[in-house]
Structures are given as C-alpha cells and as structure tokens.
PDB file of N, CA and C in Angstrom:
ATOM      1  N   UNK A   1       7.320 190.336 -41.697  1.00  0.00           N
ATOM      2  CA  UNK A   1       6.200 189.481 -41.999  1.00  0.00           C
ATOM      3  C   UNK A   1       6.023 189.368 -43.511  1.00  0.00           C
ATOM      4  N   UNK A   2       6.273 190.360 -43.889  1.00  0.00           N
ATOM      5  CA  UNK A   2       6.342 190.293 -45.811  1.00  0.00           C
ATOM      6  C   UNK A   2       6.922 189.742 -46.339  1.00  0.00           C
ATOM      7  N   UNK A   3       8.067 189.553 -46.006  1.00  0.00           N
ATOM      8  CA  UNK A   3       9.385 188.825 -46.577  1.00  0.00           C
ATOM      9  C   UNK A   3       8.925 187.493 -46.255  1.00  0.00           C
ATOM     10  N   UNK A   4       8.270 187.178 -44.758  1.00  0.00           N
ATOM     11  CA  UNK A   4       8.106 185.503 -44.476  1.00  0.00           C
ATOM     12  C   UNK A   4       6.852 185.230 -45.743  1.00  0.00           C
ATOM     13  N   UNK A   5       5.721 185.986 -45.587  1.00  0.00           N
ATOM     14  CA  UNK A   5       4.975 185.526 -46.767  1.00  0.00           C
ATOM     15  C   UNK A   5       5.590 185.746 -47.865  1.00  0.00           C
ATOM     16  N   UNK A   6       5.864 186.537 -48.779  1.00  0.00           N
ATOM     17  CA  UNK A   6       6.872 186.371 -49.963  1.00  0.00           C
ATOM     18  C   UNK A   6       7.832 184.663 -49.846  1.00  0.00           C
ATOM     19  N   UNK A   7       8.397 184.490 -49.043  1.00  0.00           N
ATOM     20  CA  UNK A   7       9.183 183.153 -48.935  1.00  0.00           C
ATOM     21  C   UNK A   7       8.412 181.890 -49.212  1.00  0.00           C
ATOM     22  N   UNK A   8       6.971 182.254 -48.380  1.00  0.00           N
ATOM     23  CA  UNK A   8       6.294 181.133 -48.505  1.00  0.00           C
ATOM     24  C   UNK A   8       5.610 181.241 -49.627  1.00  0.00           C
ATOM     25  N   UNK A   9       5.221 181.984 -50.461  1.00  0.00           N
ATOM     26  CA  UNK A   9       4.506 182.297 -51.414  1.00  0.00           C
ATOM     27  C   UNK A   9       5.405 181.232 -52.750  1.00  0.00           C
ATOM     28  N   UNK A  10       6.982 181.571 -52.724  1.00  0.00           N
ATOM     29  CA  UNK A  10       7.550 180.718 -53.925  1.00  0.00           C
ATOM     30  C   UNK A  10       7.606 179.500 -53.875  1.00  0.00           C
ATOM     31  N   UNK A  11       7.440 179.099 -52.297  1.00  0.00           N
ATOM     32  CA  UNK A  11       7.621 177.735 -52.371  1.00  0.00           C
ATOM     33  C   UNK A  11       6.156 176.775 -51.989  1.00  0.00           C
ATOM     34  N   UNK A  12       4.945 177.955 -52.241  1.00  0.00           N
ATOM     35  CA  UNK A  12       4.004 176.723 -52.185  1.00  0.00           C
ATOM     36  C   UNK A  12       3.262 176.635 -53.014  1.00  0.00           C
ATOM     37  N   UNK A  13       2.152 175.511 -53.421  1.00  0.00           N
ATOM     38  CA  UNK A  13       1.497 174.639 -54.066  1.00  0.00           C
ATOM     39  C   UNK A  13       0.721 176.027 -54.687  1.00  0.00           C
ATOM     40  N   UNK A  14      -0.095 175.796 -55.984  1.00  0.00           N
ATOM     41  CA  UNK A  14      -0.618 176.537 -57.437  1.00  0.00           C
ATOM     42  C   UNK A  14      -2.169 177.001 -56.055  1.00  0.00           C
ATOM     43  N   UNK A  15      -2.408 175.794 -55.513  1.00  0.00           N
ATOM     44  CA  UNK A  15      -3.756 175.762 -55.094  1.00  0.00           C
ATOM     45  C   UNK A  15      -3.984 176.857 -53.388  1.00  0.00           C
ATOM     46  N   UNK A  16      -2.385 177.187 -53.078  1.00  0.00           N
ATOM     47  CA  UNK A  16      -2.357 178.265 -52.086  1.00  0.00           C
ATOM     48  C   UNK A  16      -2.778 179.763 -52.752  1.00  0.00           C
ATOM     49  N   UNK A  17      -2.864 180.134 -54.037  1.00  0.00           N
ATOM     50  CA  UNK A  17      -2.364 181.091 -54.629  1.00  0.00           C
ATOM     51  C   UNK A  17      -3.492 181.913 -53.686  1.00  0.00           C
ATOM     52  N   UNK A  18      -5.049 181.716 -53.307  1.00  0.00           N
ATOM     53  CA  UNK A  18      -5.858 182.651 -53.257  1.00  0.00           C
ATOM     54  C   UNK A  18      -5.327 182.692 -51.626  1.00  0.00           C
ATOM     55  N   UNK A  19      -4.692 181.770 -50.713  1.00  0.00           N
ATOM     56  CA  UNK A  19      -4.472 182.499 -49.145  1.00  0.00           C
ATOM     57  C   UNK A  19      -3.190 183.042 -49.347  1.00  0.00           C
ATOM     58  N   UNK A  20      -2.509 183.145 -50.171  1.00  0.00           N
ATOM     59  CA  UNK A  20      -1.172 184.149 -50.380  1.00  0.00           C
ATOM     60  C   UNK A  20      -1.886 185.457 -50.637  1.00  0.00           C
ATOM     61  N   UNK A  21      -2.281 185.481 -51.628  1.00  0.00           N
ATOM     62  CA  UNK A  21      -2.944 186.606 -52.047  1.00  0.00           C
ATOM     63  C   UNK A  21      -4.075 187.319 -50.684  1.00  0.00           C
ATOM     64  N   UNK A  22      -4.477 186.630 -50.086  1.00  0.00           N
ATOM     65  CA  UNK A  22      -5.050 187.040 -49.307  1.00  0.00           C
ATOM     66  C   UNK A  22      -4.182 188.015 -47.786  1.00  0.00           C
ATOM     67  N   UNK A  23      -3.008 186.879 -47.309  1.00  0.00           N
ATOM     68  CA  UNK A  23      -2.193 187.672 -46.494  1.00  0.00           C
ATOM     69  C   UNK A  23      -1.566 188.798 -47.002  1.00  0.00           C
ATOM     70  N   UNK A  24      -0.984 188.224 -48.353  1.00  0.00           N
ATOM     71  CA  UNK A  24      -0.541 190.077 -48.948  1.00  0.00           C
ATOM     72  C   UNK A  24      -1.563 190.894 -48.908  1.00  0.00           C
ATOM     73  N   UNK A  25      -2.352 190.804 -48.533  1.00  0.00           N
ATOM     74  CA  UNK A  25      -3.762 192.120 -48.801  1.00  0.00           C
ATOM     75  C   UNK A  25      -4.173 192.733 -47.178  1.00  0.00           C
ATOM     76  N   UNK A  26      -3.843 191.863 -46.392  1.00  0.00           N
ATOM     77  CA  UNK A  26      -4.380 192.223 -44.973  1.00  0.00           C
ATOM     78  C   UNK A  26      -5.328 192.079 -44.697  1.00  0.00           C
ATOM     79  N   UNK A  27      -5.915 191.511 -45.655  1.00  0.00           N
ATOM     80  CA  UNK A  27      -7.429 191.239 -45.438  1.00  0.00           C
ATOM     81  C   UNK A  27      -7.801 189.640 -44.263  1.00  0.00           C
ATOM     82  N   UNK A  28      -6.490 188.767 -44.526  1.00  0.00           N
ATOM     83  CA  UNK A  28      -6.745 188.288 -44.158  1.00  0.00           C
ATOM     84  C   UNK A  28      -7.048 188.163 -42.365  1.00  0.00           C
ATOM     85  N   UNK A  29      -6.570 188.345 -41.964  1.00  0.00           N
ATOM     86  CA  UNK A  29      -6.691 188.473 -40.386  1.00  0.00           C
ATOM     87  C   UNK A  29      -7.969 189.181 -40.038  1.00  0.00           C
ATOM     88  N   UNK A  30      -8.511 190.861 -40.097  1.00  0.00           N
ATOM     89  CA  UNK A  30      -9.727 190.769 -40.123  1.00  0.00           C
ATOM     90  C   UNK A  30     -11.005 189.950 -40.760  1.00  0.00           C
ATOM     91  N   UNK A  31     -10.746 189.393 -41.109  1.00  0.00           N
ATOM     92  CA  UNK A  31     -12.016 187.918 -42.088  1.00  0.00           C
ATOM     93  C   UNK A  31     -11.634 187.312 -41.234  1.00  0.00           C
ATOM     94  N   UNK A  32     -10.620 186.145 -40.955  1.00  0.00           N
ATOM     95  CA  UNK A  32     -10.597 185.374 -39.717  1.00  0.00           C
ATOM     96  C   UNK A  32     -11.312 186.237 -38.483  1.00  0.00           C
ATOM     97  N   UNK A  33     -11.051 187.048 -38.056  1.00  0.00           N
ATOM     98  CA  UNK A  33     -10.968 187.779 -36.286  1.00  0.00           C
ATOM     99  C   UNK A  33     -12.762 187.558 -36.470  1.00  0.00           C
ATOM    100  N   UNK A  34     -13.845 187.924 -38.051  1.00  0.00           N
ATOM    101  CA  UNK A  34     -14.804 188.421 -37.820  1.00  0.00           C
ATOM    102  C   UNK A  34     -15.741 187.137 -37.792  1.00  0.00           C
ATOM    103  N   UNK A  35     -14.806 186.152 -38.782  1.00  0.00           N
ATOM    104  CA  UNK A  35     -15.577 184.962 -38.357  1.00  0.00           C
ATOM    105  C   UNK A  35     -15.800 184.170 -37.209  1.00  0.00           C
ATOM    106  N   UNK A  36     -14.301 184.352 -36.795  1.00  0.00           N
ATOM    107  CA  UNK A  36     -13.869 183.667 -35.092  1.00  0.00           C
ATOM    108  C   UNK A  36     -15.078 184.195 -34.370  1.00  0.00           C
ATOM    109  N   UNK A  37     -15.406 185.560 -34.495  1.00  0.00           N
ATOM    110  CA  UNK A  37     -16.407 186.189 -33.536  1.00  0.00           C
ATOM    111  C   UNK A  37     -17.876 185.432 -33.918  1.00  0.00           C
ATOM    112  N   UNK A  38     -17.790 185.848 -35.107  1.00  0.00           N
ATOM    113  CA  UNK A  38     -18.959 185.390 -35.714  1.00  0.00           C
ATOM    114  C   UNK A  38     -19.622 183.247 -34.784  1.00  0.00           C
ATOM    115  N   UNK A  39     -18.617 182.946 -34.957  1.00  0.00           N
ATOM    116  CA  UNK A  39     -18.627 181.452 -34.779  1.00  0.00           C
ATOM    117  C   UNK A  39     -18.585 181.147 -32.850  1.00  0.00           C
ATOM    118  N   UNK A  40     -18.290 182.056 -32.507  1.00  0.00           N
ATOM    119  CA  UNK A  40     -18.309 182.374 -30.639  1.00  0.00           C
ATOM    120  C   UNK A  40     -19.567 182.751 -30.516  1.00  0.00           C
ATOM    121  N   UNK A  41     -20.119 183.362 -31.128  1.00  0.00           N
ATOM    122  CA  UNK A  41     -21.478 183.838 -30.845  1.00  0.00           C
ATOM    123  C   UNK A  41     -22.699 183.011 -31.335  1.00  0.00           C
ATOM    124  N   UNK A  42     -22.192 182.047 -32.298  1.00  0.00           N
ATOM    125  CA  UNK A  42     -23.417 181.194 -32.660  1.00  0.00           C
ATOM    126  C   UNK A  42     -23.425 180.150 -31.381  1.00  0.00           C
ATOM    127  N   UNK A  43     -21.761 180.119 -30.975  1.00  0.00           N
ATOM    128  CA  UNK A  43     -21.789 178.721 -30.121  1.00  0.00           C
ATOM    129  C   UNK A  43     -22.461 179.129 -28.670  1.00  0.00           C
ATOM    130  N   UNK A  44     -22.419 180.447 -28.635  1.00  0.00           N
ATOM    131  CA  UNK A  44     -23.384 180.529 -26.964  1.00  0.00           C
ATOM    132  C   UNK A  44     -24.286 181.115 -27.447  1.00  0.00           C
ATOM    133  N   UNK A  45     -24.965 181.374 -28.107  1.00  0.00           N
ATOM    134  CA  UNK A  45     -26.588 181.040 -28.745  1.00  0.00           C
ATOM    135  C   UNK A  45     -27.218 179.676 -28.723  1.00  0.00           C
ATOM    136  N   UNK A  46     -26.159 178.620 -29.411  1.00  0.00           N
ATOM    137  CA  UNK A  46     -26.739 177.669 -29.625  1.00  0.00           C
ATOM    138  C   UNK A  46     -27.138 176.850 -28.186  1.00  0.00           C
ATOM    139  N   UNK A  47     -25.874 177.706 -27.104  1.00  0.00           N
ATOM    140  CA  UNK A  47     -25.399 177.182 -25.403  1.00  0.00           C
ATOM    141  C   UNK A  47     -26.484 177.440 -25.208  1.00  0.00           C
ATOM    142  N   UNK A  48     -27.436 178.699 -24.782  1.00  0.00           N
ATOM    143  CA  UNK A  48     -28.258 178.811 -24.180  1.00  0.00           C
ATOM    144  C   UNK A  48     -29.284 178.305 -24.343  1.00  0.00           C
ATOM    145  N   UNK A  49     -30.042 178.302 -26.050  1.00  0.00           N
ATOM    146  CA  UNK A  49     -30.860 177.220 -26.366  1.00  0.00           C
ATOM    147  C   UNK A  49     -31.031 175.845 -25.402  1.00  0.00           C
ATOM    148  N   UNK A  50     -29.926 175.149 -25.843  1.00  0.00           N
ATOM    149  CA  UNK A  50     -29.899 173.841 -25.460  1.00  0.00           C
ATOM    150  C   UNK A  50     -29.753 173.793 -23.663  1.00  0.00           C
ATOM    151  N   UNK A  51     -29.331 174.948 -22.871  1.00  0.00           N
ATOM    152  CA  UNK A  51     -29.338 175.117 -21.403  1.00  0.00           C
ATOM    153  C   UNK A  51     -30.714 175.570 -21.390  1.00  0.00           C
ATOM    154  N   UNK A  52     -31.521 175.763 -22.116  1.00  0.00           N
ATOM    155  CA  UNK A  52     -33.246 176.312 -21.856  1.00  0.00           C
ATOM    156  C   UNK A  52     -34.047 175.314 -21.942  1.00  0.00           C
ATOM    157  N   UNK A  53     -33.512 174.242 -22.954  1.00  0.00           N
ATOM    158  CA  UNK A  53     -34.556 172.861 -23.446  1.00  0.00           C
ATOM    159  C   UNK A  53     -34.111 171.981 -22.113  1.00  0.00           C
ATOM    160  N   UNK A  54     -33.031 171.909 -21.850  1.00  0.00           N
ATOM    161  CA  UNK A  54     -32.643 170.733 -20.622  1.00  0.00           C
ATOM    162  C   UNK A  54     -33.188 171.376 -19.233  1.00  0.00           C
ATOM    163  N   UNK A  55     -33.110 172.654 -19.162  1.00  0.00           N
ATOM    164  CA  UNK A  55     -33.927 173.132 -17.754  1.00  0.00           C
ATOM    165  C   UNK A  55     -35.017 172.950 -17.925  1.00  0.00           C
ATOM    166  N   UNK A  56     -35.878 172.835 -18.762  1.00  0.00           N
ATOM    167  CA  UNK A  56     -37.161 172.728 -19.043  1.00  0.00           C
ATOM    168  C   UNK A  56     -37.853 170.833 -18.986  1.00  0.00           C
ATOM    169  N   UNK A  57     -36.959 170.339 -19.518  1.00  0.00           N
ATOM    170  CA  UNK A  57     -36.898 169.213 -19.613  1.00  0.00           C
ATOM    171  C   UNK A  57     -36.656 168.551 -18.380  1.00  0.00           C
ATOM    172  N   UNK A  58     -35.848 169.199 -17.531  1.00  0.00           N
ATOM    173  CA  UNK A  58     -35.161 168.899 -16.403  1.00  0.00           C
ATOM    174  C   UNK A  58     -36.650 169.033 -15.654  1.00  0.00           C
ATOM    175  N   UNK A  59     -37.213 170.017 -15.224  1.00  0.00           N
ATOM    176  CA  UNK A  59     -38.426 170.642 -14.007  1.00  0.00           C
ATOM    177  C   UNK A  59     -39.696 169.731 -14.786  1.00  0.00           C
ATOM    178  N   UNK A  60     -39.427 169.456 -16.176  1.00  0.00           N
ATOM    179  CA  UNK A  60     -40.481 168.618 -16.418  1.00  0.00           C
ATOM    180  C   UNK A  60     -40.876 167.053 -15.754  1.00  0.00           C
ATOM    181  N   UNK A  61     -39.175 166.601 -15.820  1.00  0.00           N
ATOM    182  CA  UNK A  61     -38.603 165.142 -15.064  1.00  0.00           C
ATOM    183  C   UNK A  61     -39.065 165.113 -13.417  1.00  0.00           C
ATOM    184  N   UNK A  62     -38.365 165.928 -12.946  1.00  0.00           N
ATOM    185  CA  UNK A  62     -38.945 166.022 -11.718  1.00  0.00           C
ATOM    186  C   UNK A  62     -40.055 166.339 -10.814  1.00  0.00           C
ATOM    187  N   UNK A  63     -41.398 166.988 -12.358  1.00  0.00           N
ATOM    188  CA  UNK A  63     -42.316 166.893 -11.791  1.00  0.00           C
ATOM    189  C   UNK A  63     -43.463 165.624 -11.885  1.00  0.00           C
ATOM    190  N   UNK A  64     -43.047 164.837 -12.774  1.00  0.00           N
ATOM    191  CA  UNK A  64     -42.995 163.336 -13.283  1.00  0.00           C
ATOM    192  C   UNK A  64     -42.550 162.140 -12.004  1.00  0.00           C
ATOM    193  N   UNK A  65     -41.507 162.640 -11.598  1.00  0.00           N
ATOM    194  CA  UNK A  65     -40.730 161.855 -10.260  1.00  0.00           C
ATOM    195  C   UNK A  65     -41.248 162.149  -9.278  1.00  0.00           C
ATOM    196  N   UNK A  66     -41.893 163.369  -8.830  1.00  0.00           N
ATOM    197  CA  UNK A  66     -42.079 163.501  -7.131  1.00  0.00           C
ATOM    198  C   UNK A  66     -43.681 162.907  -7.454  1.00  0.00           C
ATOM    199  N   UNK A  67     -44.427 162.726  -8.845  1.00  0.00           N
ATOM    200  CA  UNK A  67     -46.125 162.500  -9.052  1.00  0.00           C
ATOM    201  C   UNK A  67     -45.536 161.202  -8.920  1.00  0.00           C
ATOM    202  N   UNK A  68     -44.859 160.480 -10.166  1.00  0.00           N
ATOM    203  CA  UNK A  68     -44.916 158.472  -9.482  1.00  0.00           C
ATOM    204  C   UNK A  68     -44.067 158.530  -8.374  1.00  0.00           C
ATOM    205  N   UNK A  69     -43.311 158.992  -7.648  1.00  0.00           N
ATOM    206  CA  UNK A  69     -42.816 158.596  -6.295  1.00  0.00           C
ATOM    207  C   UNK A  69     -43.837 158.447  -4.767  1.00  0.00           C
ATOM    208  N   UNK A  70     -44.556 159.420  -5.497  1.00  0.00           N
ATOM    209  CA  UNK A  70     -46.553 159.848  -4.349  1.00  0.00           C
ATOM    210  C   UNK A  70     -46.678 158.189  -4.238  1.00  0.00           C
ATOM    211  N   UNK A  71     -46.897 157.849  -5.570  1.00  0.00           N
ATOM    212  CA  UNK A  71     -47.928 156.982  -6.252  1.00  0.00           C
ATOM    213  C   UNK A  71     -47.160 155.517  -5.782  1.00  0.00           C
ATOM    214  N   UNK A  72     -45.807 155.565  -5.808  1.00  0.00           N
ATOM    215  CA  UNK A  72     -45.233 154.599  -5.168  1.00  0.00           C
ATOM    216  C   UNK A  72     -45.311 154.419  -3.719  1.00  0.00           C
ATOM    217  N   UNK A  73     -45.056 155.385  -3.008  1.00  0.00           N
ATOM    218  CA  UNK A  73     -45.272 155.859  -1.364  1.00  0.00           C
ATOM    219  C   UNK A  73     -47.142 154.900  -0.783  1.00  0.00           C
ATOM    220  N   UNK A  74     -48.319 155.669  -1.519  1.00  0.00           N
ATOM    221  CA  UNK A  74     -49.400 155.424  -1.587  1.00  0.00           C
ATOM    222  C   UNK A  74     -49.594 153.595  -1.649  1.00  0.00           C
ATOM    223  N   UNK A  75     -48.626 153.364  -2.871  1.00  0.00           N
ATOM    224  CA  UNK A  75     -49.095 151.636  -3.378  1.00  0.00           C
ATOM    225  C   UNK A  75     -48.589 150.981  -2.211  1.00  0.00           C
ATOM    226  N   UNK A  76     -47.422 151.323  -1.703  1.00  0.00           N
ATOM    227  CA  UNK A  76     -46.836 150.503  -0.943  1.00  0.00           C
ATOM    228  C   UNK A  76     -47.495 150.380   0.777  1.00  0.00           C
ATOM    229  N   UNK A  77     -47.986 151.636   0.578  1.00  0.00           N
ATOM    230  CA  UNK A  77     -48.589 151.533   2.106  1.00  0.00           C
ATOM    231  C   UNK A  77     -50.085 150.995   2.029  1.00  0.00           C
ATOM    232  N   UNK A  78     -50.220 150.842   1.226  1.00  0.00           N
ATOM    233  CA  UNK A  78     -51.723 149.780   0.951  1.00  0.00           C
ATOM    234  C   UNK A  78     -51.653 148.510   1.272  1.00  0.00           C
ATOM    235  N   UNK A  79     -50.250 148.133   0.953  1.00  0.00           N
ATOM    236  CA  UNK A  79     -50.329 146.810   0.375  1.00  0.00           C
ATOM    237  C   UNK A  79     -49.826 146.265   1.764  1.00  0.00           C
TER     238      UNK A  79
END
C-alpha cells in the first residue's frame, strides 16, 4: 500500500499534496470511518424527526377527514 501511495504521490497534481500527506500518516482512514459514522447518525436523526412530523401530520389529516366526511354523510342526507 506504501509503494501504491508513494507512486501516486509523484505523479499527482501540487493541490493533492495535503491527501498524500494524509494517507502517508494513517490518519486518513480513521477521519473518514469517524465522519462516515458521524454523517449515518445525523441521517437517522434527521429520519426520525421527519418520521415524527409526518405521523403527526398524518393522525392530524385523518382527523380532519373522518370530521368533513361526518359533515359530508350529514349534508347529503338532508338534502
């Protein structure tokens, strides 16, 4: 794996220098692994949020629908 980064290291661009430097250090892979985690855990945080506002939203709808559906039932048998 050293030798492949060393290889890639001569032949790439001025503006790679800080992720070369970074795989030679080992650092890099734990920083990825902690962000990856990091970024899994915002996304089912953010999951459940938004599965709490739509259930909520949801029992709100349907208690909206079965009150004008009464109200439709009621008009129609009047008329």
């Amino acid at each position: 794996m050293r030798n492949l980064i060393d290889n890639a290291s001569r032949y790439s661009p001025a503006a790679a220098e800080t992720a070369i430097t970074a795989l030679k250090s080992g650092t890099w892979y734990e920083t990825t692994r902690k962000a990856a985690r990091l970024t899994i855990q915002v996304a089912q945080s953010n999951t459940r949020a938004v599965s709490a506002i739509v259930s909520k939203s949801g029992k709100r709808a349907g208690k909206r629908a079965r009150r004008f559906s009464h109200l439709e039932i009621v008009a129609v048998a009047t008329h």
